[in-house]
PDB file of N, CA and C in Angstrom:
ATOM      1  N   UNK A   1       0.844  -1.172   0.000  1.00  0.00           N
ATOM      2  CA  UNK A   1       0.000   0.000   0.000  1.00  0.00           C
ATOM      3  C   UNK A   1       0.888   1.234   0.000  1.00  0.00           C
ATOM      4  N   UNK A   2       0.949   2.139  -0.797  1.00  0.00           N
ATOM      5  CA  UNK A   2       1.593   3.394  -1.010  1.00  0.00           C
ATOM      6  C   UNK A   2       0.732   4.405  -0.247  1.00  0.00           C
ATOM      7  N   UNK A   3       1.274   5.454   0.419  1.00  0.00           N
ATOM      8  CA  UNK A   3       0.564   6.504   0.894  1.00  0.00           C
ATOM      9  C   UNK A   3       0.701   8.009   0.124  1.00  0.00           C
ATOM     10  N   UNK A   4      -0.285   8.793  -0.394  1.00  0.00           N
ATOM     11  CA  UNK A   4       0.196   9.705  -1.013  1.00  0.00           C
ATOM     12  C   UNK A   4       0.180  11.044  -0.044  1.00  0.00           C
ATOM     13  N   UNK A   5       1.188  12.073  -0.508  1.00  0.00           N
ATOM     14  CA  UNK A   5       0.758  12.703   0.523  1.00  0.00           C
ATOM     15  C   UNK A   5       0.405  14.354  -0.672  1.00  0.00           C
ATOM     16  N   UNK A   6      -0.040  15.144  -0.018  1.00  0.00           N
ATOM     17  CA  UNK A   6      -0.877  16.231  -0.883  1.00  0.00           C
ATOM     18  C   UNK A   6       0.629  17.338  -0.852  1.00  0.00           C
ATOM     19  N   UNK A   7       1.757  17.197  -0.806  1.00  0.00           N
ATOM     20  CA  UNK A   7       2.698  18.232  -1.608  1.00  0.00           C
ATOM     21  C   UNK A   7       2.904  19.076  -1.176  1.00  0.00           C
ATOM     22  N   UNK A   8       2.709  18.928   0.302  1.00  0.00           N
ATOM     23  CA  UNK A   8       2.976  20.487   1.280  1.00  0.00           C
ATOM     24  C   UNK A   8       4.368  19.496   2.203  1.00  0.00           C
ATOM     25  N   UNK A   9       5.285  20.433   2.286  1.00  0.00           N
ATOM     26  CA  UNK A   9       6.735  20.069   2.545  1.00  0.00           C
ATOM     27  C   UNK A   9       7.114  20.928   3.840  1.00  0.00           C
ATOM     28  N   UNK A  10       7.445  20.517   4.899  1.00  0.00           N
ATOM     29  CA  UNK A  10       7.338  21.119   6.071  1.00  0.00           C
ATOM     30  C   UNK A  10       8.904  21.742   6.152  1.00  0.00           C
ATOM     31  N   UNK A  11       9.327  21.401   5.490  1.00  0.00           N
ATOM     32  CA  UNK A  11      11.270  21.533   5.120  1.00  0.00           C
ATOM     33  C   UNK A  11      11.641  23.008   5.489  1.00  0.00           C
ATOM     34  N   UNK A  12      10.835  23.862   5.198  1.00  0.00           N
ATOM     35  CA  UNK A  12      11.482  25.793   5.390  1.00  0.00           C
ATOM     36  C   UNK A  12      10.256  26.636   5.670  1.00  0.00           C
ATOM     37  N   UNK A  13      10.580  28.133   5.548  1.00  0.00           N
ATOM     38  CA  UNK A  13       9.674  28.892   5.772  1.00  0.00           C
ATOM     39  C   UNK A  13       9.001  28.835   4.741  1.00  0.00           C
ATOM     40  N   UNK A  14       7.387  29.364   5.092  1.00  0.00           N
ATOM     41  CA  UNK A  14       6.827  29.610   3.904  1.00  0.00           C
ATOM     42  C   UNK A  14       6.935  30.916   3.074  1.00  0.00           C
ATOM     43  N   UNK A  15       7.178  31.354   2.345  1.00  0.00           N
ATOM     44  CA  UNK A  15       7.372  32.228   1.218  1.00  0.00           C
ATOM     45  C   UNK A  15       6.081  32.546   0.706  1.00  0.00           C
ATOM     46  N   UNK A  16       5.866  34.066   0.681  1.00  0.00           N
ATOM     47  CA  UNK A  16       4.758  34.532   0.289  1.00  0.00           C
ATOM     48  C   UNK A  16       5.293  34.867  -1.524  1.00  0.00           C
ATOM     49  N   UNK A  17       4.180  35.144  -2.103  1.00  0.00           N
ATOM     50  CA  UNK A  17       4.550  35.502  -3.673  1.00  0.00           C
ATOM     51  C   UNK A  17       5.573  36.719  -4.080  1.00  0.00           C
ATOM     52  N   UNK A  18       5.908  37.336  -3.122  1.00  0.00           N
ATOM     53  CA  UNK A  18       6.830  38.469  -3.137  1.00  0.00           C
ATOM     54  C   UNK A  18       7.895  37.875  -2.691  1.00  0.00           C
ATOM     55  N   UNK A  19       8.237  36.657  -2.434  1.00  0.00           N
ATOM     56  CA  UNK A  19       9.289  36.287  -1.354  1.00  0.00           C
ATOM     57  C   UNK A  19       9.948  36.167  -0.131  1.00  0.00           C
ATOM     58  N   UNK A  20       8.527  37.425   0.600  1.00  0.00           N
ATOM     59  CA  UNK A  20       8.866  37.398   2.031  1.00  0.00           C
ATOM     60  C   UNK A  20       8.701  36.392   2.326  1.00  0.00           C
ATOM     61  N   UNK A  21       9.794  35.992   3.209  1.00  0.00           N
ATOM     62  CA  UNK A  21       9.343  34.297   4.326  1.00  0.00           C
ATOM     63  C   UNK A  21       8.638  34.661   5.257  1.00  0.00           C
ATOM     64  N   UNK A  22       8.495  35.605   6.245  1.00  0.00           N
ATOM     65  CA  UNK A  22       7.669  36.318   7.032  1.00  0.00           C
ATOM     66  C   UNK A  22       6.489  37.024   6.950  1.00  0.00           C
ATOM     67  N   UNK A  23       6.230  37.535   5.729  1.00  0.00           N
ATOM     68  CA  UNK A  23       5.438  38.137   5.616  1.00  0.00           C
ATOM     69  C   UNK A  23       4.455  39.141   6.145  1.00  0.00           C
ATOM     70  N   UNK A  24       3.461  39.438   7.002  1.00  0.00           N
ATOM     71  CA  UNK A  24       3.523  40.458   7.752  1.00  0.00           C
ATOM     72  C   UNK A  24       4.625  40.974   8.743  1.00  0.00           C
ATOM     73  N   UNK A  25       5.276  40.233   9.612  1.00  0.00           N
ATOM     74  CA  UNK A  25       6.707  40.246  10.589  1.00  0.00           C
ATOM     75  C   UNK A  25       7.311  40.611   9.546  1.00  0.00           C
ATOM     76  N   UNK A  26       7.326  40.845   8.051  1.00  0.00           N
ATOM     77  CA  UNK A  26       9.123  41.408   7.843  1.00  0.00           C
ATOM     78  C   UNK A  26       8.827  42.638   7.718  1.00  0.00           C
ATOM     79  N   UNK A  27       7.268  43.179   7.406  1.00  0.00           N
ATOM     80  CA  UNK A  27       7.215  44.506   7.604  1.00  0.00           C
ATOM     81  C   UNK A  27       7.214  45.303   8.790  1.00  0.00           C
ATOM     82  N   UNK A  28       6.459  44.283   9.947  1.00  0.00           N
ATOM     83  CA  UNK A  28       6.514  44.910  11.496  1.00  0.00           C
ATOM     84  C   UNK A  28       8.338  44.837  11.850  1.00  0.00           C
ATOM     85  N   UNK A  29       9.083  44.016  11.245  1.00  0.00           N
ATOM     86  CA  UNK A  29      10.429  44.411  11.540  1.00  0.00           C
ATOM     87  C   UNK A  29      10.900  45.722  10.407  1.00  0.00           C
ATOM     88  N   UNK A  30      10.301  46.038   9.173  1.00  0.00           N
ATOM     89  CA  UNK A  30      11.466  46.943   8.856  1.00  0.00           C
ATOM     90  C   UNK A  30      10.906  48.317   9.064  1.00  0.00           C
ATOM     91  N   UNK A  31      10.280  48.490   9.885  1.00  0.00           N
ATOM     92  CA  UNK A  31       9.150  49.149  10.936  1.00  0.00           C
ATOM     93  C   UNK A  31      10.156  50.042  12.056  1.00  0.00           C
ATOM     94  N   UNK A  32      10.110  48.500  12.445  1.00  0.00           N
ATOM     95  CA  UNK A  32      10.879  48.752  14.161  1.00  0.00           C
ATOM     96  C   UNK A  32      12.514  49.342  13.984  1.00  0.00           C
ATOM     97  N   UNK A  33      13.167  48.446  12.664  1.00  0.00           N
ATOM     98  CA  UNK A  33      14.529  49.117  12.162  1.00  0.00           C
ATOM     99  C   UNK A  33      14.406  50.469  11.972  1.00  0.00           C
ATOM    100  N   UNK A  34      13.108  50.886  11.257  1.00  0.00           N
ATOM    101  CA  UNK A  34      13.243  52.367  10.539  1.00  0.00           C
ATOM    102  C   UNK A  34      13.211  53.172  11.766  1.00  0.00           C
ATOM    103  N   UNK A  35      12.246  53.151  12.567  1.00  0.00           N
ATOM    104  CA  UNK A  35      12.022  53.959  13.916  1.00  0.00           C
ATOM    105  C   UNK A  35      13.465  53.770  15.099  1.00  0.00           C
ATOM    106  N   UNK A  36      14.461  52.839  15.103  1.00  0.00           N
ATOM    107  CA  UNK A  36      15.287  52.200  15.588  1.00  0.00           C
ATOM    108  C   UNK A  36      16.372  53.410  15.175  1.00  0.00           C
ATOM    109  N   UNK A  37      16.750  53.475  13.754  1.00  0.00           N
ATOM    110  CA  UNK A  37      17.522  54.277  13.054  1.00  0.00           C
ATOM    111  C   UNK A  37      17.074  55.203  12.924  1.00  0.00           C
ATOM    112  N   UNK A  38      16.253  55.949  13.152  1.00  0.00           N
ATOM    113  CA  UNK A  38      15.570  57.372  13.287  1.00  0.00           C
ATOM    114  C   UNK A  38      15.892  58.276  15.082  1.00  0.00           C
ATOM    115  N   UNK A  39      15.875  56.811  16.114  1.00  0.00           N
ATOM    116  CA  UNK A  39      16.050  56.907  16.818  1.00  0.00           C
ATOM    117  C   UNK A  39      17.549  57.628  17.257  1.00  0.00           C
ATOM    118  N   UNK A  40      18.242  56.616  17.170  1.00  0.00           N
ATOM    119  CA  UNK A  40      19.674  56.238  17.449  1.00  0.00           C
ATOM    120  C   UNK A  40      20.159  57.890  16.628  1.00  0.00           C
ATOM    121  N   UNK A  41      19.859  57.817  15.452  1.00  0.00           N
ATOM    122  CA  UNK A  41      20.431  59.428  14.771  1.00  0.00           C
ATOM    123  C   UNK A  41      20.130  60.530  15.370  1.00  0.00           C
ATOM    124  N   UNK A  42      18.964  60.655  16.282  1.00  0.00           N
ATOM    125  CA  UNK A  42      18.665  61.638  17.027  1.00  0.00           C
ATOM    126  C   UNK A  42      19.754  62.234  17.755  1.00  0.00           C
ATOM    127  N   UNK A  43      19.806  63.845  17.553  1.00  0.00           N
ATOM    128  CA  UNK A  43      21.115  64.587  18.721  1.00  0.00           C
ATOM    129  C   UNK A  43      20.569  64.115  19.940  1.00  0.00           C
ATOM    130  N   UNK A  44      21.678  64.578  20.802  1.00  0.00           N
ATOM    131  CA  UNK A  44      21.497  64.258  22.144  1.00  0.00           C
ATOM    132  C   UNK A  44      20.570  65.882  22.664  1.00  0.00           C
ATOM    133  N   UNK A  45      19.609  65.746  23.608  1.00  0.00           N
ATOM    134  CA  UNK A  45      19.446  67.332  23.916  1.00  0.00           C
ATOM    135  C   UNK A  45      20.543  68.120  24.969  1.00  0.00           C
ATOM    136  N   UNK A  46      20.460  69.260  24.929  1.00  0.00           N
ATOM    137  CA  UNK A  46      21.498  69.793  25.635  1.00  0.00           C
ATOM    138  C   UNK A  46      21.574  69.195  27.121  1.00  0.00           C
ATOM    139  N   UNK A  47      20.364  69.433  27.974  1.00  0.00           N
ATOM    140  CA  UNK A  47      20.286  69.382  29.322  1.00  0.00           C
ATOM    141  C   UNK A  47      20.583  68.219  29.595  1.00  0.00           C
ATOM    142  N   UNK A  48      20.266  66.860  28.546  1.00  0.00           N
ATOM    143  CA  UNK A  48      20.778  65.925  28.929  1.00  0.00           C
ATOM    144  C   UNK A  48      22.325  65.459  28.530  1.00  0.00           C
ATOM    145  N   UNK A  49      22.857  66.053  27.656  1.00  0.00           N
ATOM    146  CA  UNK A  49      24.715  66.138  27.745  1.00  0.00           C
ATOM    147  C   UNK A  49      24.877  66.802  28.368  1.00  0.00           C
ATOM    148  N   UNK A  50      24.676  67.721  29.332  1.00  0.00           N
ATOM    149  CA  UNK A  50      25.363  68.875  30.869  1.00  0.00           C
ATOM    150  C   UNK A  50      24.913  68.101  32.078  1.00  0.00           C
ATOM    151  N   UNK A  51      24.188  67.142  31.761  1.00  0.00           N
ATOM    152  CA  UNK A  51      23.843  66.455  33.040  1.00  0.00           C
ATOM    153  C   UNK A  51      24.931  64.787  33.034  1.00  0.00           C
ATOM    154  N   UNK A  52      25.142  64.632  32.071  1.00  0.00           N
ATOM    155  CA  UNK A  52      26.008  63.597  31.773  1.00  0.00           C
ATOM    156  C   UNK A  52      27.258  63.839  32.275  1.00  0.00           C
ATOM    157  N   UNK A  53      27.846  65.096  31.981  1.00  0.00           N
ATOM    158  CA  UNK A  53      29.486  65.871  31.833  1.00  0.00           C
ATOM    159  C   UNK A  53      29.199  66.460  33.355  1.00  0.00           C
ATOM    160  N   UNK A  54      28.094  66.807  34.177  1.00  0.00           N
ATOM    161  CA  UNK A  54      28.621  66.419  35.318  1.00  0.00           C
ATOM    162  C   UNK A  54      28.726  65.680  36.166  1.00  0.00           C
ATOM    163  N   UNK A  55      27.963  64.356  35.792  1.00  0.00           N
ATOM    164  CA  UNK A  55      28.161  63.030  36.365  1.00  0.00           C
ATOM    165  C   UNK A  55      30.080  62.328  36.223  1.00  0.00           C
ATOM    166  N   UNK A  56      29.914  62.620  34.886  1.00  0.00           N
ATOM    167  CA  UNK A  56      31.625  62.209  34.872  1.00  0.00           C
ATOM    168  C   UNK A  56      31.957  63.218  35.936  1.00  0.00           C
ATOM    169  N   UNK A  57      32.068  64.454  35.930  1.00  0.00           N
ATOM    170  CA  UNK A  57      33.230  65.047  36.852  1.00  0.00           C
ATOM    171  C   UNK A  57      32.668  64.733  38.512  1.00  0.00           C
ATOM    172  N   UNK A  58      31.692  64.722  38.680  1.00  0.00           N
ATOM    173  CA  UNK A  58      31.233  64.194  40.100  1.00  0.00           C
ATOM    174  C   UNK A  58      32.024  62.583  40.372  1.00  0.00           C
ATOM    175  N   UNK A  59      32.134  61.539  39.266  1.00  0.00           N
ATOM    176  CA  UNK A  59      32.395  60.877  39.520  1.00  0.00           C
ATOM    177  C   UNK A  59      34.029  60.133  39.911  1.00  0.00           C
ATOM    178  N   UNK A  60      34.927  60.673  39.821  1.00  0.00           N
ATOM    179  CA  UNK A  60      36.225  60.898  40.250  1.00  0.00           C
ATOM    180  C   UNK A  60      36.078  61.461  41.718  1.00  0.00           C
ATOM    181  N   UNK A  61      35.185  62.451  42.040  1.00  0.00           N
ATOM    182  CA  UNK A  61      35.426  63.121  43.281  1.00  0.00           C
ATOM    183  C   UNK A  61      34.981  61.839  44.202  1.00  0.00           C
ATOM    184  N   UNK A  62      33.671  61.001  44.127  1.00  0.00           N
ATOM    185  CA  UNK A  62      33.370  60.124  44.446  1.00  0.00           C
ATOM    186  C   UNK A  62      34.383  59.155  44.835  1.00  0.00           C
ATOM    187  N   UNK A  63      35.140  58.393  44.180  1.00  0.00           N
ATOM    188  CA  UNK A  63      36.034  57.601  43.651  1.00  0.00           C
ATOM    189  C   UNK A  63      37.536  57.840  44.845  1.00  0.00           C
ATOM    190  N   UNK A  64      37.157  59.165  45.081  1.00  0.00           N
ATOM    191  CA  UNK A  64      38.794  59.180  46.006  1.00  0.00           C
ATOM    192  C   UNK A  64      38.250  59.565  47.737  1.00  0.00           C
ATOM    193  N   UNK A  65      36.664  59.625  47.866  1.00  0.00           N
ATOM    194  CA  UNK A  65      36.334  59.398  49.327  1.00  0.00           C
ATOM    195  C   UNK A  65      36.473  58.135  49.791  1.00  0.00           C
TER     196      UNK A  65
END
Protein backbone atom coordinates (compact mmCIF):
# COMPACT_ATOMS: atom_id res chain seq x y z
CA UNK A 1 0.00 0.00 0.00
CA UNK A 2 1.59 3.39 -1.01
CA UNK A 3 0.56 6.50 0.89
CA UNK A 4 0.20 9.71 -1.01
CA UNK A 5 0.76 12.70 0.52
CA UNK A 6 -0.88 16.23 -0.88
CA UNK A 7 2.70 18.23 -1.61
CA UNK A 8 2.98 20.49 1.28
CA UNK A 9 6.73 20.07 2.55
CA UNK A 10 7.34 21.12 6.07
CA UNK A 11 11.27 21.53 5.12
CA UNK A 12 11.48 25.79 5.39
CA UNK A 13 9.67 28.89 5.77
CA UNK A 14 6.83 29.61 3.90
CA UNK A 15 7.37 32.23 1.22
CA UNK A 16 4.76 34.53 0.29
CA UNK A 17 4.55 35.50 -3.67
CA UNK A 18 6.83 38.47 -3.14
CA UNK A 19 9.29 36.29 -1.35
CA UNK A 20 8.87 37.40 2.03
CA UNK A 21 9.34 34.30 4.33
CA UNK A 22 7.67 36.32 7.03
CA UNK A 23 5.44 38.14 5.62
CA UNK A 24 3.52 40.46 7.75
CA UNK A 25 6.71 40.25 10.59
CA UNK A 26 9.12 41.41 7.84
CA UNK A 27 7.22 44.51 7.60
CA UNK A 28 6.51 44.91 11.50
CA UNK A 29 10.43 44.41 11.54
CA UNK A 30 11.47 46.94 8.86
CA UNK A 31 9.15 49.15 10.94
CA UNK A 32 10.88 48.75 14.16
CA UNK A 33 14.53 49.12 12.16
CA UNK A 34 13.24 52.37 10.54
CA UNK A 35 12.02 53.96 13.92
CA UNK A 36 15.29 52.20 15.59
CA UNK A 37 17.52 54.28 13.05
CA UNK A 38 15.57 57.37 13.29
CA UNK A 39 16.05 56.91 16.82
CA UNK A 40 19.67 56.24 17.45
CA UNK A 41 20.43 59.43 14.77
CA UNK A 42 18.67 61.64 17.03
CA UNK A 43 21.11 64.59 18.72
CA UNK A 44 21.50 64.26 22.14
CA UNK A 45 19.45 67.33 23.92
CA UNK A 46 21.50 69.79 25.63
CA UNK A 47 20.29 69.38 29.32
CA UNK A 48 20.78 65.92 28.93
CA UNK A 49 24.72 66.14 27.74
CA UNK A 50 25.36 68.88 30.87
CA UNK A 51 23.84 66.45 33.04
CA UNK A 52 26.01 63.60 31.77
CA UNK A 53 29.49 65.87 31.83
CA UNK A 54 28.62 66.42 35.32
CA UNK A 55 28.16 63.03 36.36
CA UNK A 56 31.63 62.21 34.87
CA UNK A 57 33.23 65.05 36.85
CA UNK A 58 31.23 64.19 40.10
CA UNK A 59 32.39 60.88 39.52
CA UNK A 60 36.22 60.90 40.25
CA UNK A 61 35.43 63.12 43.28
CA UNK A 62 33.37 60.12 44.45
CA UNK A 63 36.03 57.60 43.65
CA UNK A 64 38.79 59.18 46.01
CA UNK A 65 36.33 59.40 49.33
Amino acid sequence: MTRQTSGVSNAGPIHRRDGEPLGANSEIGRKLKQYYDDLVSDDVPDRFAQLLSQLEEAEPAQQKD
